[in-house]
C-alpha atoms as a PDB file:
ATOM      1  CA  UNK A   1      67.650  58.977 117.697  1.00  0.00           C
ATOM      2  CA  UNK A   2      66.296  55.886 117.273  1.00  0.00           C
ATOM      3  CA  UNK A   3      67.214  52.717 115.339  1.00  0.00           C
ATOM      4  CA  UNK A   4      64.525  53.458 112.478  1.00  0.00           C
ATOM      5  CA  UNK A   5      65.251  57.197 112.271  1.00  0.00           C
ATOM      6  CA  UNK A   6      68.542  56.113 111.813  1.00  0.00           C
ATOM      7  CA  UNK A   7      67.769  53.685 109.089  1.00  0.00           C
ATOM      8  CA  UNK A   8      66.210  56.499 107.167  1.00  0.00           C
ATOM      9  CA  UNK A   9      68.542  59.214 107.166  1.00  0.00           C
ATOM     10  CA  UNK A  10      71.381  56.782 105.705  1.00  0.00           C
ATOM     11  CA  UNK A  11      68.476  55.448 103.273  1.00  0.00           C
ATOM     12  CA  UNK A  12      68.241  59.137 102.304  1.00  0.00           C
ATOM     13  CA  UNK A  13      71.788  59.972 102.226  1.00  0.00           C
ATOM     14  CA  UNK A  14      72.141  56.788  99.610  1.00  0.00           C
ATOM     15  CA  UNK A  15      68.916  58.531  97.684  1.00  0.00           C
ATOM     16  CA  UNK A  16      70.712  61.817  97.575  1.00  0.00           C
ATOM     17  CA  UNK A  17      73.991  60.556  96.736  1.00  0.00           C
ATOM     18  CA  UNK A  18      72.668  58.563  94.073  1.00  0.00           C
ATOM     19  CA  UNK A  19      71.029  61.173  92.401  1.00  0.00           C
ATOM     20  CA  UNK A  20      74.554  63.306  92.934  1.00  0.00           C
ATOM     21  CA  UNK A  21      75.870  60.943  90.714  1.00  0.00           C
ATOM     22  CA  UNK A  22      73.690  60.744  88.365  1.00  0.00           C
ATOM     23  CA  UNK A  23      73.206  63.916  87.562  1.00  0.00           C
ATOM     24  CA  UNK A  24      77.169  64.277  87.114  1.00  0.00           C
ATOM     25  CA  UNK A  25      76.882  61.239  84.757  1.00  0.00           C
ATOM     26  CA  UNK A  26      74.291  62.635  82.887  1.00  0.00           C
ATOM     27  CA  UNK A  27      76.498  66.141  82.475  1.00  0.00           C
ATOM     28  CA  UNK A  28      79.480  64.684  81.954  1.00  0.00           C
ATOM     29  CA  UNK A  29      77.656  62.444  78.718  1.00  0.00           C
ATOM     30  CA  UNK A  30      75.756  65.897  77.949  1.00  0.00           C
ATOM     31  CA  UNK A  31      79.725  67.499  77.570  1.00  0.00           C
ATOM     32  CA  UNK A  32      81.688  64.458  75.708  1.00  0.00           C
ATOM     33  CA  UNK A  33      78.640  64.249  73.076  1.00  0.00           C
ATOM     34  CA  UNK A  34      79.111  68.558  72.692  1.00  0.00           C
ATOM     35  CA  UNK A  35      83.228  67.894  72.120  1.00  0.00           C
ATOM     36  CA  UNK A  36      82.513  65.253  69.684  1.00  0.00           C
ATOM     37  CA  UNK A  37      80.049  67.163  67.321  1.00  0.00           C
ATOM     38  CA  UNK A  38      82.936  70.288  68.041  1.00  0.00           C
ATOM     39  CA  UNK A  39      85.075  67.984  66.809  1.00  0.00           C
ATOM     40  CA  UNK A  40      83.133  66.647  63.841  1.00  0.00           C
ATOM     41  CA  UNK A  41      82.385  69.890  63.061  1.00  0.00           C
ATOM     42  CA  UNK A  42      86.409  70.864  62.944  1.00  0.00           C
ATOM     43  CA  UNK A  43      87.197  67.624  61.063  1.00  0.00           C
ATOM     44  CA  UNK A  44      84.959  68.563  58.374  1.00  0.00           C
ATOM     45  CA  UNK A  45      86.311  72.319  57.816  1.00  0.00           C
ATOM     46  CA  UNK A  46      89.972  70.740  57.778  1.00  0.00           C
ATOM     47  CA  UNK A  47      88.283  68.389  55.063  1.00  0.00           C
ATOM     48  CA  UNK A  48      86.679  71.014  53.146  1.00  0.00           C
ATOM     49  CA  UNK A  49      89.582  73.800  53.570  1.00  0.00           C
ATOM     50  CA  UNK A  50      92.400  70.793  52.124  1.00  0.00           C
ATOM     51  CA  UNK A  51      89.528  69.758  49.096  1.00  0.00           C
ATOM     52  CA  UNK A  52      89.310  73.598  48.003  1.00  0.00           C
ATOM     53  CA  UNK A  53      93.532  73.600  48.219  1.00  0.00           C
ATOM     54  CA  UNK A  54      93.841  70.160  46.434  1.00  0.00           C
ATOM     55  CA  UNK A  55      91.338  71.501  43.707  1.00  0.00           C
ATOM     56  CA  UNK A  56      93.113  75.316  43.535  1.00  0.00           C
ATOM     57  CA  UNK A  57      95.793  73.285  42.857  1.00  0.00           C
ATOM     58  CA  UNK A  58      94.576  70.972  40.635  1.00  0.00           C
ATOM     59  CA  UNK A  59      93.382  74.197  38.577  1.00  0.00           C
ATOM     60  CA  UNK A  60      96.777  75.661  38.779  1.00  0.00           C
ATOM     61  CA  UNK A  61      98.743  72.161  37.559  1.00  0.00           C
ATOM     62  CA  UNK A  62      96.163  72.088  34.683  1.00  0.00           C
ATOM     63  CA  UNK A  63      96.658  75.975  33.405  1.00  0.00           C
ATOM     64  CA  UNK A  64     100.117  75.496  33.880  1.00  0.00           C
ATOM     65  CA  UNK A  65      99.789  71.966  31.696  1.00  0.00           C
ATOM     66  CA  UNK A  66      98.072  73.540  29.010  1.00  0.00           C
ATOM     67  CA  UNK A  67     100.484  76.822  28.984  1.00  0.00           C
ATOM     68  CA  UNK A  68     103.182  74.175  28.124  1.00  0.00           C
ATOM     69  CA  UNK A  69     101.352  72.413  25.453  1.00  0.00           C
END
C-alpha cells in the first residue's frame, strides 16, 4: 500500500471513530436527560402523595379539635 493510501485509511479510521463517539455521547445525554424527567416525575408524586397525607391529616386533627370543643 502506499504512503497516501495509508494516510487515508487512518484519516478514516479517526472519521469513524469520531463519529463512534459521538453518537455514544449523544445517547448517553439522550438517557441521563430521560432519568432526570423519571425522576422529576417521581419527586413530584412523593410531593403530591405526602400533601394529600399532611392535609387528610390536617382534616382529621381539625374534626377531632372541634369534637373536643
Amino acid at each position: 500500500m502506499s504512503n497516501q493510501t495509508n494516510n487515508d485509511n487512518q484519516e478514516n479510521n479517526q472519521s469513524v471513530s469520531e463519529s463512534v463517539k459521538e453518537t455514544a455521547g449523544s445517547a448517553f445525554h439522550t438517557v441521563h436527560s430521560a432519568l432526570e424527567t423519571t425522576e422529576n416525575v417521581a419527586m413530584n408524586a412523593v410531593d403530591a402523595t405526602a400533601n394529600a397525607v399532611n392535609n387528610i391529616m390536617d382534616n382529621t386533627n381539625n374534626k377531632a379539635n372541634r369534637k373536643n370543643d
